[in-house]
C-alpha atoms as a PDB file:
ATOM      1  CA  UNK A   1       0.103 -21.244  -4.033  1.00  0.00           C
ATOM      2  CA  UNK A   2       2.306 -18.114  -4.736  1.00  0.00           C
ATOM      3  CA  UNK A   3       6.235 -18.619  -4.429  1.00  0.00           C
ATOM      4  CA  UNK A   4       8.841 -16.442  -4.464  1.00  0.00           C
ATOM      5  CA  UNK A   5      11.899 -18.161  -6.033  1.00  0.00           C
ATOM      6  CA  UNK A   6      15.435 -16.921  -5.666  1.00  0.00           C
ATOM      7  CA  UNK A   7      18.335 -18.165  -8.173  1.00  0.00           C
ATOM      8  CA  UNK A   8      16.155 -18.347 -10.938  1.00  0.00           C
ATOM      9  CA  UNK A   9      18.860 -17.757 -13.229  1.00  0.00           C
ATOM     10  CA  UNK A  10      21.161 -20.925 -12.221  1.00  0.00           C
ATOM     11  CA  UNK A  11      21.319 -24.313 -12.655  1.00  0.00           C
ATOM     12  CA  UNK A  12      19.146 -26.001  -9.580  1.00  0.00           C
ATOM     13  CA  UNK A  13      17.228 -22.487  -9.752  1.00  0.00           C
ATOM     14  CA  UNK A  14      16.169 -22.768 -13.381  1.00  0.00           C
ATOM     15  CA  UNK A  15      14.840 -26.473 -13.035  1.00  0.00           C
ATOM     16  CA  UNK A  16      12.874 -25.563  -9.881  1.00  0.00           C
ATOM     17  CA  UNK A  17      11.396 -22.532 -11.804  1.00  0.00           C
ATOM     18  CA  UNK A  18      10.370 -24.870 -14.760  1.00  0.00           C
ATOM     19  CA  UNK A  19       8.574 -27.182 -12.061  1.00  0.00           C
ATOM     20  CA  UNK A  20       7.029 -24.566 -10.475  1.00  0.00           C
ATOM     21  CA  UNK A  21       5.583 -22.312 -13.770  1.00  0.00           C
ATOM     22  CA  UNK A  22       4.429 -26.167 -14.652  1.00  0.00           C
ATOM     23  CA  UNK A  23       2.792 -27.489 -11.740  1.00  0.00           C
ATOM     24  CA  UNK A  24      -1.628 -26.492 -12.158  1.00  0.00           C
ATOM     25  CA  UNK A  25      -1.012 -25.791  -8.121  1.00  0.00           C
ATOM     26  CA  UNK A  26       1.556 -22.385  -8.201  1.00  0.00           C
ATOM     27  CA  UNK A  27      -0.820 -19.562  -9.260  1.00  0.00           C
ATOM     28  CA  UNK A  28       2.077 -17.016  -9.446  1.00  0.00           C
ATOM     29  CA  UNK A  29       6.373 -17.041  -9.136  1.00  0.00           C
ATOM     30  CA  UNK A  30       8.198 -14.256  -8.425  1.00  0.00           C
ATOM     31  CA  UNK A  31      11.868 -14.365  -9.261  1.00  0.00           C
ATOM     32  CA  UNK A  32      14.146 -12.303  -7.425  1.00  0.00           C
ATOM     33  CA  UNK A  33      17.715 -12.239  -8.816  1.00  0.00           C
ATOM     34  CA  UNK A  34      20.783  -9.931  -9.951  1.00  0.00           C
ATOM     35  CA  UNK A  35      20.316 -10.843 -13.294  1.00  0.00           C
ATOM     36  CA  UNK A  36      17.136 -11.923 -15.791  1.00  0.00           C
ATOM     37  CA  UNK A  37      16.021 -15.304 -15.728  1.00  0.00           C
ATOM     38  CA  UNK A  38      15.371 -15.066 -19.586  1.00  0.00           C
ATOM     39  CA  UNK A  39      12.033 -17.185 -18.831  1.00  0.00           C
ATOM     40  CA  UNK A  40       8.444 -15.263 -20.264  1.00  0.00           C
ATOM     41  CA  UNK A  41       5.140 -16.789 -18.546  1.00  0.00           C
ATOM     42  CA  UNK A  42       2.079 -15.890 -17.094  1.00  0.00           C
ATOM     43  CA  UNK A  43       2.604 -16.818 -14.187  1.00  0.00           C
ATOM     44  CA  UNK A  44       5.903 -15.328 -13.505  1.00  0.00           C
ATOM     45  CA  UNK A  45       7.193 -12.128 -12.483  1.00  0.00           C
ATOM     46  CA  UNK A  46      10.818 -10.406 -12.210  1.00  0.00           C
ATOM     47  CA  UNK A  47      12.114  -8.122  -9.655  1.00  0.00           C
ATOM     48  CA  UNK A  48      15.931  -7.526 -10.368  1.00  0.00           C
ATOM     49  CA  UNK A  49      17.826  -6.289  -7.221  1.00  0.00           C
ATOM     50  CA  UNK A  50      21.688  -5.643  -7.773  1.00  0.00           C
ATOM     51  CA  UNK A  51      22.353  -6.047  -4.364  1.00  0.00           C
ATOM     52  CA  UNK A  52      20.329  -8.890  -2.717  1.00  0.00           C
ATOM     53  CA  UNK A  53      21.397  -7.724   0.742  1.00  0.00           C
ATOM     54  CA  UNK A  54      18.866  -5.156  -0.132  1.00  0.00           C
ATOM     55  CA  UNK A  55      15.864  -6.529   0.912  1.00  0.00           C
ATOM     56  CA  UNK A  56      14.229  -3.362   2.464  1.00  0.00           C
ATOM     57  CA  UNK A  57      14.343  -1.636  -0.471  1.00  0.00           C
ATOM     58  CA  UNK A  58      12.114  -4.284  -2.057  1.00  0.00           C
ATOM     59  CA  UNK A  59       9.974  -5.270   0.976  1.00  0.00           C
ATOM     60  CA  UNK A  60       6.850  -3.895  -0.039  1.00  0.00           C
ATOM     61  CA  UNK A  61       6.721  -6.138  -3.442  1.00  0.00           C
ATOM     62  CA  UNK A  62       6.952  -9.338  -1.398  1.00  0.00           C
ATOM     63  CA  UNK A  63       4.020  -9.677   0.684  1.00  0.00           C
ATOM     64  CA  UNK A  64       1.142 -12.251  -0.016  1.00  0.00           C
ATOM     65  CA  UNK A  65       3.483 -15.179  -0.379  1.00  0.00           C
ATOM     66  CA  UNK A  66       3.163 -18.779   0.641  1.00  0.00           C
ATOM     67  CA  UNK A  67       6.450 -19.893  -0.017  1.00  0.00           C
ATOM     68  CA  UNK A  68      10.117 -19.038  -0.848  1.00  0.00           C
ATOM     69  CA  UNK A  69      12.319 -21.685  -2.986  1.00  0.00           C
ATOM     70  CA  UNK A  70      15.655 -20.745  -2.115  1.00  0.00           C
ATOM     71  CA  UNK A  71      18.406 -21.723  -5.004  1.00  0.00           C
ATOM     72  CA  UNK A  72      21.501 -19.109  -4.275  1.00  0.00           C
ATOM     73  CA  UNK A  73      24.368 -20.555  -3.887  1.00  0.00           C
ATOM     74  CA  UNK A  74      28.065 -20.252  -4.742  1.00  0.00           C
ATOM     75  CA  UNK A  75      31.281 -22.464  -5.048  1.00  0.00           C
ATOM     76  CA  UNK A  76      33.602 -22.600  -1.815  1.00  0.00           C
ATOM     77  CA  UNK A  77      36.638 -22.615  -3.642  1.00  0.00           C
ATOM     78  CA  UNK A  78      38.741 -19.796  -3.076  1.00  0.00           C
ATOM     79  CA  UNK A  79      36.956 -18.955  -0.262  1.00  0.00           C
ATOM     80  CA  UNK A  80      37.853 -18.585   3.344  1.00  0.00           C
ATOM     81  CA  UNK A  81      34.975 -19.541   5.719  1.00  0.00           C
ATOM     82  CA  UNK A  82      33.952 -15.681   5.908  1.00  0.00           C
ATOM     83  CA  UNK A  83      33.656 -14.718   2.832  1.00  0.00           C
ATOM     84  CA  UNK A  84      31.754 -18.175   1.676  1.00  0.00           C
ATOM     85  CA  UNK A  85      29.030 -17.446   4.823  1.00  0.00           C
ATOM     86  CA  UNK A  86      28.361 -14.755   4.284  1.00  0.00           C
ATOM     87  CA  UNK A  87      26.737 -15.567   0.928  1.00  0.00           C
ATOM     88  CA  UNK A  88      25.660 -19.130   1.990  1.00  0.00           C
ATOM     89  CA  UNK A  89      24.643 -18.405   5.590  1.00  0.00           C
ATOM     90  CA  UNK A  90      23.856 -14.414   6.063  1.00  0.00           C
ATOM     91  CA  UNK A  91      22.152 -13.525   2.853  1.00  0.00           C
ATOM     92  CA  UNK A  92      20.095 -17.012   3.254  1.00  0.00           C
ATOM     93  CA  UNK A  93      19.159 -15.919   6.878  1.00  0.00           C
ATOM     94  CA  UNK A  94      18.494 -12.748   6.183  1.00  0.00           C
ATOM     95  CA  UNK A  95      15.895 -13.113   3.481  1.00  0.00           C
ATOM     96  CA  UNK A  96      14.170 -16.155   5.727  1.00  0.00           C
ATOM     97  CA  UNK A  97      13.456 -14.162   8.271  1.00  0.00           C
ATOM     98  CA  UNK A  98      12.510 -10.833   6.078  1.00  0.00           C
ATOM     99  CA  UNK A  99      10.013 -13.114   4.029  1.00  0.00           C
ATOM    100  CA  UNK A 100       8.466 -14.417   7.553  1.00  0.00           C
ATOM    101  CA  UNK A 101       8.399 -11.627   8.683  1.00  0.00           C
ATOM    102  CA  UNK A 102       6.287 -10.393   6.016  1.00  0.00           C
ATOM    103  CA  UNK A 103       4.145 -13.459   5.284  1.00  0.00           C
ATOM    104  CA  UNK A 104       3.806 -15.507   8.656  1.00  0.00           C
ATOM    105  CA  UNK A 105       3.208 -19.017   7.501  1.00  0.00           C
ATOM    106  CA  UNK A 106       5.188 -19.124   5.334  1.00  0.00           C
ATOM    107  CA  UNK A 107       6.875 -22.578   4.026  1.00  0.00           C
ATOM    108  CA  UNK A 108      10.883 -22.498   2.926  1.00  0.00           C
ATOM    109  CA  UNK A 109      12.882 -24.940   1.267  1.00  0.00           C
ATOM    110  CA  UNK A 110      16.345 -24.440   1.603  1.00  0.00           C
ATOM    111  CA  UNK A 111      18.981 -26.109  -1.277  1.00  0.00           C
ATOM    112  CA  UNK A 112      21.736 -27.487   0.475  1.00  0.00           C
ATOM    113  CA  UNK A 113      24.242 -29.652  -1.024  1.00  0.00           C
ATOM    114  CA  UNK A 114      25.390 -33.143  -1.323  1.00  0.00           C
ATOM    115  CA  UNK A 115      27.998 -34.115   1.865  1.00  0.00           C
ATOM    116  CA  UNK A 116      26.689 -31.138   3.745  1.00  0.00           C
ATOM    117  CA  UNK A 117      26.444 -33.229   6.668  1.00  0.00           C
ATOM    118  CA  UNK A 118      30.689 -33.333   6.597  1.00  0.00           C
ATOM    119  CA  UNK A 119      33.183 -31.682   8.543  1.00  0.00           C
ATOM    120  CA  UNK A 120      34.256 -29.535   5.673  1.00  0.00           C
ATOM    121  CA  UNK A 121      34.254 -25.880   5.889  1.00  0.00           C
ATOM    122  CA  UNK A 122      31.544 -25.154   3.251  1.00  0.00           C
ATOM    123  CA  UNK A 123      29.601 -27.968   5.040  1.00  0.00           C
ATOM    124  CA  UNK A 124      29.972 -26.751   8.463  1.00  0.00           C
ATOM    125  CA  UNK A 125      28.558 -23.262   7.180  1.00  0.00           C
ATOM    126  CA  UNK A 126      25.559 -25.290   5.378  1.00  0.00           C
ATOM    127  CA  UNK A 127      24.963 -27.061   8.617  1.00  0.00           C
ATOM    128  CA  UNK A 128      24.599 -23.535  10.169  1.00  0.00           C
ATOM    129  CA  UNK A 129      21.886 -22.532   8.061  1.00  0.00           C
ATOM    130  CA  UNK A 130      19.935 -26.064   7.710  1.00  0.00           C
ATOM    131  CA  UNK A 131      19.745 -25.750  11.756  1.00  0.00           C
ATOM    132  CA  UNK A 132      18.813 -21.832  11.612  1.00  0.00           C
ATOM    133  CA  UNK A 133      15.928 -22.416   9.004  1.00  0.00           C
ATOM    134  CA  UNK A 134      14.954 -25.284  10.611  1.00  0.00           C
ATOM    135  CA  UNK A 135      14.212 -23.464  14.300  1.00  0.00           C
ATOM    136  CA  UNK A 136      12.337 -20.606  12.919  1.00  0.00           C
ATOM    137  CA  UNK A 137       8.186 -20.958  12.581  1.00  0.00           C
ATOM    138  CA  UNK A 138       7.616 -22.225   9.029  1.00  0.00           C
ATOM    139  CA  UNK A 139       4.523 -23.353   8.097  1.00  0.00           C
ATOM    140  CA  UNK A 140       6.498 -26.380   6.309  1.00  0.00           C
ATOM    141  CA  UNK A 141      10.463 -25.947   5.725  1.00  0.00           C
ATOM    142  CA  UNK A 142      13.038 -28.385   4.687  1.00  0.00           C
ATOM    143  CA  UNK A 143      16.686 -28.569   2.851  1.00  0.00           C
ATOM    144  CA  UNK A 144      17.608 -30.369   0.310  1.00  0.00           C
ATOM    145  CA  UNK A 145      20.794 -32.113  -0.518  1.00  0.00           C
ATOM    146  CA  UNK A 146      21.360 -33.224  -3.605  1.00  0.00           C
ATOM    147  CA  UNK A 147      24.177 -35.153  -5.312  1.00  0.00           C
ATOM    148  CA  UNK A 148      25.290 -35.019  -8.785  1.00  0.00           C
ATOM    149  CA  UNK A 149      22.020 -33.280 -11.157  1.00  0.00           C
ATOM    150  CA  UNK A 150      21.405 -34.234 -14.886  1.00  0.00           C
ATOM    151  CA  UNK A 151      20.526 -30.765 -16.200  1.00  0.00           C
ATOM    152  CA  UNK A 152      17.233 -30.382 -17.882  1.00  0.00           C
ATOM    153  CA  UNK A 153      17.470 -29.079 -21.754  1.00  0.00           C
ATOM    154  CA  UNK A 154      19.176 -25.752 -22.132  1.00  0.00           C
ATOM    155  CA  UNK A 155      19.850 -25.641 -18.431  1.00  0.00           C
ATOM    156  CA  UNK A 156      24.084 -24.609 -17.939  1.00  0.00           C
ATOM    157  CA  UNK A 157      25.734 -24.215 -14.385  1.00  0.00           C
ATOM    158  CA  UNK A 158      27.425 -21.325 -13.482  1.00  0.00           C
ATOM    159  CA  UNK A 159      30.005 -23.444 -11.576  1.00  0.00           C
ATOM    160  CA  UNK A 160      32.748 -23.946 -14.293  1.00  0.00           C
ATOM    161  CA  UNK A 161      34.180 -27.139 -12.784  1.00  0.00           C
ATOM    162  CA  UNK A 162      30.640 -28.517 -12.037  1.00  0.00           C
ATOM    163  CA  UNK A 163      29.586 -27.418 -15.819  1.00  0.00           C
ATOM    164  CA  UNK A 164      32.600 -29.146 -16.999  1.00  0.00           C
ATOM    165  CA  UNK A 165      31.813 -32.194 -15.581  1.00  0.00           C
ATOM    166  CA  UNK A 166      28.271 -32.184 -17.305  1.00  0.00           C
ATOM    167  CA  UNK A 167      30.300 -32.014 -20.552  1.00  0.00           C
ATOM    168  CA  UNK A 168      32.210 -34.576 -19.749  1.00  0.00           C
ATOM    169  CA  UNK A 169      29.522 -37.265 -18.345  1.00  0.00           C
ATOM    170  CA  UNK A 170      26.889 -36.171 -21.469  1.00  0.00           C
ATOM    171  CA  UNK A 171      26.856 -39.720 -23.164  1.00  0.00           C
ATOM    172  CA  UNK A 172      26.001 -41.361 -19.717  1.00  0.00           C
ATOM    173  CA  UNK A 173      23.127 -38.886 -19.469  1.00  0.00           C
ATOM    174  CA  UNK A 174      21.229 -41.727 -22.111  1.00  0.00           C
ATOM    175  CA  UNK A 175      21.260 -43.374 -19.295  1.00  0.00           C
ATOM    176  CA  UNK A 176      20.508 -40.900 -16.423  1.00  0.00           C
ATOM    177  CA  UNK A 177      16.769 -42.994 -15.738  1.00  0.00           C
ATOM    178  CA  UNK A 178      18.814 -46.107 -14.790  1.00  0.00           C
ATOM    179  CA  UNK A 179      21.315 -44.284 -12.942  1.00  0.00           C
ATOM    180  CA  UNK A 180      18.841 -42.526 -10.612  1.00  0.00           C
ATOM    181  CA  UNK A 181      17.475 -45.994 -10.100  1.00  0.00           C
ATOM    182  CA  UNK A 182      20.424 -47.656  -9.537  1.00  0.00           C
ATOM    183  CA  UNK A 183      22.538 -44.861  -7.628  1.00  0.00           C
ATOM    184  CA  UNK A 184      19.745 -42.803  -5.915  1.00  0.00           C
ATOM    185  CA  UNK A 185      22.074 -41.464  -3.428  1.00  0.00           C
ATOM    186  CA  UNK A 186      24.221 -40.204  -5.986  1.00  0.00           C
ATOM    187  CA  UNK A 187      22.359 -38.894  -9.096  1.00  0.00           C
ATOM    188  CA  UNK A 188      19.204 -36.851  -9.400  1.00  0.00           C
ATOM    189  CA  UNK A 189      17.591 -34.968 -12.223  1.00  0.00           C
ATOM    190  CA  UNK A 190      17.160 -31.017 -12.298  1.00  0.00           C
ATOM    191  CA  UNK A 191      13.045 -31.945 -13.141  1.00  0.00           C
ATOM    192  CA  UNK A 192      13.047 -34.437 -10.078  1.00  0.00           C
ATOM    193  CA  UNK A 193      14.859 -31.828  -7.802  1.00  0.00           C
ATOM    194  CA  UNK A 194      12.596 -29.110  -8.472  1.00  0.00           C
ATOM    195  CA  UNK A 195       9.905 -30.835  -8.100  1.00  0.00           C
ATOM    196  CA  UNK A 196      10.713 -32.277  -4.578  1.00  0.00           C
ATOM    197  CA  UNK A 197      11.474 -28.686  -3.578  1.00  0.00           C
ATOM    198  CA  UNK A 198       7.865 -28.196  -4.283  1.00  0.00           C
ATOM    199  CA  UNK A 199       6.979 -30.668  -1.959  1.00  0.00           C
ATOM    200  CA  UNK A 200       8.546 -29.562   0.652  1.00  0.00           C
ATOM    201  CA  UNK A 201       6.820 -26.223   0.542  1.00  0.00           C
ATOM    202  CA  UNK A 202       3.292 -27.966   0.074  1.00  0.00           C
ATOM    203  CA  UNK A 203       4.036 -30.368   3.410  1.00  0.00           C
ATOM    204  CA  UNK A 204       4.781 -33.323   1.161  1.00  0.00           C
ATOM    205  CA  UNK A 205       8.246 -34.304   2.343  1.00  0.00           C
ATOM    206  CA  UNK A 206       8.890 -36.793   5.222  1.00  0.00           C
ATOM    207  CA  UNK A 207      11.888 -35.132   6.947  1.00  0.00           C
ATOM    208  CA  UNK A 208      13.594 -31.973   7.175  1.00  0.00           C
ATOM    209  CA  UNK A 209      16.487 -32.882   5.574  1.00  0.00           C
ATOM    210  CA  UNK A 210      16.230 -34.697   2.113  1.00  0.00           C
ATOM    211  CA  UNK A 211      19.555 -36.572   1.227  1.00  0.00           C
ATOM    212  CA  UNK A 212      20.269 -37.470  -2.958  1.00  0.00           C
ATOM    213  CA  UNK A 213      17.387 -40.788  -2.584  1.00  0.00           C
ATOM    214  CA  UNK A 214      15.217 -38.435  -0.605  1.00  0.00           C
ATOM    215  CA  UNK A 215      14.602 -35.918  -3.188  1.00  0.00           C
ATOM    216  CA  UNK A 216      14.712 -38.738  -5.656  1.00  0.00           C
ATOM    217  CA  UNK A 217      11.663 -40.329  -3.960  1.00  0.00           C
ATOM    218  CA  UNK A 218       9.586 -37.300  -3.092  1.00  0.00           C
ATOM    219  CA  UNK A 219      10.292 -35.927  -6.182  1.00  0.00           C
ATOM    220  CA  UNK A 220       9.054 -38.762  -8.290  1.00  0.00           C
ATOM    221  CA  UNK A 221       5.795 -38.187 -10.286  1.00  0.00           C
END
Protein backbone atom coordinates (compact mmCIF):
# COMPACT_ATOMS: atom_id res chain seq x y z
CA UNK A 1 0.00 0.00 0.00
CA UNK A 2 1.30 3.56 -0.89
CA UNK A 3 -0.12 6.55 1.30
CA UNK A 4 0.12 9.93 1.00
CA UNK A 5 0.11 11.50 4.51
CA UNK A 6 -0.59 15.14 5.19
CA UNK A 7 0.46 16.83 8.69
CA UNK A 8 3.38 14.88 9.00
CA UNK A 9 4.99 17.42 10.96
CA UNK A 10 2.31 17.60 13.98
CA UNK A 11 1.35 15.85 16.76
CA UNK A 12 -1.51 13.15 15.52
CA UNK A 13 0.46 13.49 12.05
CA UNK A 14 3.84 12.41 13.38
CA UNK A 15 2.42 9.25 15.30
CA UNK A 16 0.44 8.16 12.21
CA UNK A 17 3.68 8.58 10.12
CA UNK A 18 5.66 6.40 12.68
CA UNK A 19 2.80 3.66 12.26
CA UNK A 20 2.77 3.84 8.84
CA UNK A 21 6.93 3.84 7.95
CA UNK A 22 6.50 0.73 10.63
CA UNK A 23 3.80 -1.32 9.46
CA UNK A 24 5.62 -4.46 6.71
CA UNK A 25 2.15 -3.50 4.66
CA UNK A 26 2.92 0.52 3.46
CA UNK A 27 5.53 0.09 0.68
CA UNK A 28 5.97 3.91 0.33
CA UNK A 29 4.65 7.48 2.35
CA UNK A 30 4.65 10.55 0.88
CA UNK A 31 4.46 13.53 3.17
CA UNK A 32 3.07 16.60 1.94
CA UNK A 33 3.47 19.58 4.31
CA UNK A 34 4.63 23.40 4.65
CA UNK A 35 7.37 22.46 6.61
CA UNK A 36 9.94 19.18 6.96
CA UNK A 37 8.85 16.38 8.87
CA UNK A 38 12.53 15.92 10.13
CA UNK A 39 11.85 11.98 9.69
CA UNK A 40 14.74 10.03 7.14
CA UNK A 41 13.42 6.46 5.83
CA UNK A 42 13.21 4.43 2.98
CA UNK A 43 10.14 4.39 2.61
CA UNK A 44 9.31 7.98 2.84
CA UNK A 45 9.33 10.83 0.65
CA UNK A 46 8.87 14.81 1.07
CA UNK A 47 7.16 17.19 -1.14
CA UNK A 48 7.10 20.69 0.65
CA UNK A 49 4.32 22.99 -0.76
CA UNK A 50 4.13 26.56 0.94
CA UNK A 51 0.78 26.94 0.02
CA UNK A 52 -1.30 23.70 0.36
CA UNK A 53 -4.18 25.28 -1.55
CA UNK A 54 -1.80 24.58 -4.30
CA UNK A 55 -2.53 21.34 -5.26
CA UNK A 56 -2.30 21.75 -9.12
CA UNK A 57 0.96 22.76 -9.00
CA UNK A 58 1.88 19.42 -7.43
CA UNK A 59 -0.68 17.13 -9.15
CA UNK A 60 1.51 15.28 -11.26
CA UNK A 61 3.71 13.88 -8.12
CA UNK A 62 0.59 12.33 -6.57
CA UNK A 63 -0.68 9.73 -8.73
CA UNK A 64 -0.35 5.90 -7.95
CA UNK A 65 -1.73 6.22 -4.46
CA UNK A 66 -3.95 3.98 -2.42
CA UNK A 67 -4.59 6.09 0.33
CA UNK A 68 -4.41 9.60 1.91
CA UNK A 69 -4.06 9.94 5.93
CA UNK A 70 -5.28 13.25 6.50
CA UNK A 71 -3.75 14.96 9.91
CA UNK A 72 -4.14 19.00 9.19
CA UNK A 73 -5.74 20.59 11.51
CA UNK A 74 -5.76 23.82 13.52
CA UNK A 75 -7.12 25.27 16.89
CA UNK A 76 -10.61 27.17 16.67
CA UNK A 77 -9.72 29.67 19.03
CA UNK A 78 -9.65 32.99 17.74
CA UNK A 79 -11.40 32.01 14.94
CA UNK A 80 -14.68 33.01 13.48
CA UNK A 81 -16.47 30.11 11.67
CA UNK A 82 -14.90 31.40 8.22
CA UNK A 83 -11.71 31.65 8.77
CA UNK A 84 -11.56 28.13 10.90
CA UNK A 85 -13.42 26.31 7.57
CA UNK A 86 -11.74 27.24 5.49
CA UNK A 87 -8.67 25.39 6.81
CA UNK A 88 -10.73 22.53 8.42
CA UNK A 89 -13.41 22.14 5.74
CA UNK A 90 -12.10 23.70 2.19
CA UNK A 91 -8.49 22.73 2.15
CA UNK A 92 -9.69 19.09 3.51
CA UNK A 93 -12.27 18.97 0.59
CA UNK A 94 -10.26 20.16 -1.77
CA UNK A 95 -7.37 17.75 -1.56
CA UNK A 96 -10.13 14.66 -1.20
CA UNK A 97 -11.45 15.21 -4.18
CA UNK A 98 -7.98 16.23 -6.11
CA UNK A 99 -6.44 12.86 -4.74
CA UNK A 100 -9.70 10.90 -6.15
CA UNK A 101 -9.61 12.41 -8.76
CA UNK A 102 -6.25 11.29 -9.51
CA UNK A 103 -6.26 7.80 -7.98
CA UNK A 104 -9.97 6.43 -8.17
CA UNK A 105 -10.16 3.98 -5.35
CA UNK A 106 -8.75 5.54 -3.30
CA UNK A 107 -9.33 5.01 0.68
CA UNK A 108 -9.29 8.38 3.12
CA UNK A 109 -9.24 8.67 6.68
CA UNK A 110 -10.18 11.83 7.88
CA UNK A 111 -8.90 13.06 11.73
CA UNK A 112 -11.66 14.62 13.32
CA UNK A 113 -11.77 15.49 16.85
CA UNK A 114 -13.13 14.51 20.14
CA UNK A 115 -16.98 16.18 20.70
CA UNK A 116 -17.18 16.77 16.99
CA UNK A 117 -20.53 15.45 17.08
CA UNK A 118 -21.54 18.92 19.31
CA UNK A 119 -23.23 21.94 18.44
CA UNK A 120 -20.11 23.98 18.70
CA UNK A 121 -18.89 26.01 15.91
CA UNK A 122 -15.61 24.12 15.22
CA UNK A 123 -17.82 20.97 15.52
CA UNK A 124 -20.48 21.99 13.24
CA UNK A 125 -17.65 22.73 10.55
CA UNK A 126 -16.10 19.09 11.37
CA UNK A 127 -19.53 17.65 10.91
CA UNK A 128 -19.46 19.32 7.42
CA UNK A 129 -16.54 17.59 6.29
CA UNK A 130 -17.12 14.01 8.08
CA UNK A 131 -20.55 14.08 5.91
CA UNK A 132 -18.68 15.47 2.62
CA UNK A 133 -15.89 12.71 2.80
CA UNK A 134 -18.19 10.33 3.70
CA UNK A 135 -20.59 10.77 0.31
CA UNK A 136 -17.80 10.77 -2.10
CA UNK A 137 -16.63 7.12 -3.76
CA UNK A 138 -13.82 5.89 -1.49
CA UNK A 139 -12.68 2.68 -1.77
CA UNK A 140 -12.74 2.62 2.26
CA UNK A 141 -13.01 6.16 4.18
CA UNK A 142 -13.65 6.94 7.74
CA UNK A 143 -12.97 9.85 10.53
CA UNK A 144 -11.63 9.58 13.47
CA UNK A 145 -12.34 11.26 16.72
CA UNK A 146 -10.16 11.07 19.23
CA UNK A 147 -10.06 12.33 22.83
CA UNK A 148 -7.19 13.28 24.87
CA UNK A 149 -3.62 11.49 23.04
CA UNK A 150 -0.52 10.40 25.14
CA UNK A 151 2.21 11.57 22.74
CA UNK A 152 4.65 9.02 21.58
CA UNK A 153 8.54 9.88 22.50
CA UNK A 154 9.75 13.14 21.07
CA UNK A 155 6.34 13.81 19.64
CA UNK A 156 5.27 17.92 20.76
CA UNK A 157 1.86 19.56 19.67
CA UNK A 158 1.76 22.58 17.97
CA UNK A 159 -1.38 23.58 19.95
CA UNK A 160 0.18 25.55 22.93
CA UNK A 161 -2.74 24.99 25.31
CA UNK A 162 -3.08 21.29 24.22
CA UNK A 163 0.97 20.97 24.61
CA UNK A 164 0.62 22.51 27.92
CA UNK A 165 -1.63 20.19 29.13
CA UNK A 166 0.77 17.22 28.15
CA UNK A 167 3.23 18.96 30.51
CA UNK A 168 1.06 19.14 32.99
CA UNK A 169 -0.57 15.43 32.99
CA UNK A 170 3.27 13.80 32.30
CA UNK A 171 3.41 11.79 35.67
CA UNK A 172 -0.08 10.21 34.89
CA UNK A 173 1.35 9.19 31.52
CA UNK A 174 3.06 6.01 33.87
CA UNK A 175 -0.09 5.16 33.82
CA UNK A 176 -1.51 5.94 30.31
CA UNK A 177 -2.02 1.68 29.68
CA UNK A 178 -4.56 1.67 32.56
CA UNK A 179 -6.11 4.79 31.62
CA UNK A 180 -6.90 3.73 28.03
CA UNK A 181 -8.37 0.68 29.68
CA UNK A 182 -10.22 2.23 32.11
CA UNK A 183 -11.36 5.56 30.24
CA UNK A 184 -11.41 4.40 26.55
CA UNK A 185 -13.67 7.11 25.58
CA UNK A 186 -11.42 9.56 26.89
CA UNK A 187 -7.70 8.69 26.41
CA UNK A 188 -5.88 7.19 23.47
CA UNK A 189 -2.25 6.85 22.57
CA UNK A 190 -0.55 8.68 19.47
CA UNK A 191 0.84 4.73 18.49
CA UNK A 192 -2.85 3.39 18.93
CA UNK A 193 -4.31 6.38 16.87
CA UNK A 194 -2.11 5.99 14.05
CA UNK A 195 -2.46 2.80 13.81
CA UNK A 196 -6.35 2.72 13.67
CA UNK A 197 -6.03 5.36 10.95
CA UNK A 198 -4.34 2.61 9.11
CA UNK A 199 -7.15 0.54 9.43
CA UNK A 200 -9.43 2.49 8.21
CA UNK A 201 -7.62 2.90 4.93
CA UNK A 202 -7.02 -1.01 4.68
CA UNK A 203 -11.10 -1.67 5.30
CA UNK A 204 -10.42 -2.72 8.87
CA UNK A 205 -12.69 -0.36 10.79
CA UNK A 206 -16.37 -1.16 11.63
CA UNK A 207 -17.99 2.28 11.11
CA UNK A 208 -17.39 5.45 9.53
CA UNK A 209 -17.01 7.33 12.37
CA UNK A 210 -14.57 6.07 15.16
CA UNK A 211 -15.31 7.78 18.60
CA UNK A 212 -12.11 7.83 21.52
CA UNK A 213 -13.02 3.59 22.37
CA UNK A 214 -13.35 3.12 18.65
CA UNK A 215 -9.93 3.96 17.66
CA UNK A 216 -8.85 2.46 20.92
CA UNK A 217 -10.24 -0.94 19.80
CA UNK A 218 -9.34 -0.98 16.14
CA UNK A 219 -6.23 0.33 16.89
CA UNK A 220 -5.14 -2.30 19.32
CA UNK A 221 -2.36 -4.72 18.18
Amino acid sequence: MKIILLGASGMVGTGALREALAAPEVEAVLSVGRRPCGVSHPKLRELLLPDLFDVAAVEDQLTGYDACIWAVGVSSVGLDEAAYARVTEELTLTWARALLRLNPGLSFCYCSAGGAGGRSMWARVRQRVEGALREMPFRHAGAVRPGFIRPGPGIRSRTRGYQVGIVLLTPLFLFTPLLVRAFPFLFTTSEILGRAMLRVVEGHADGFILESADINRVGAR
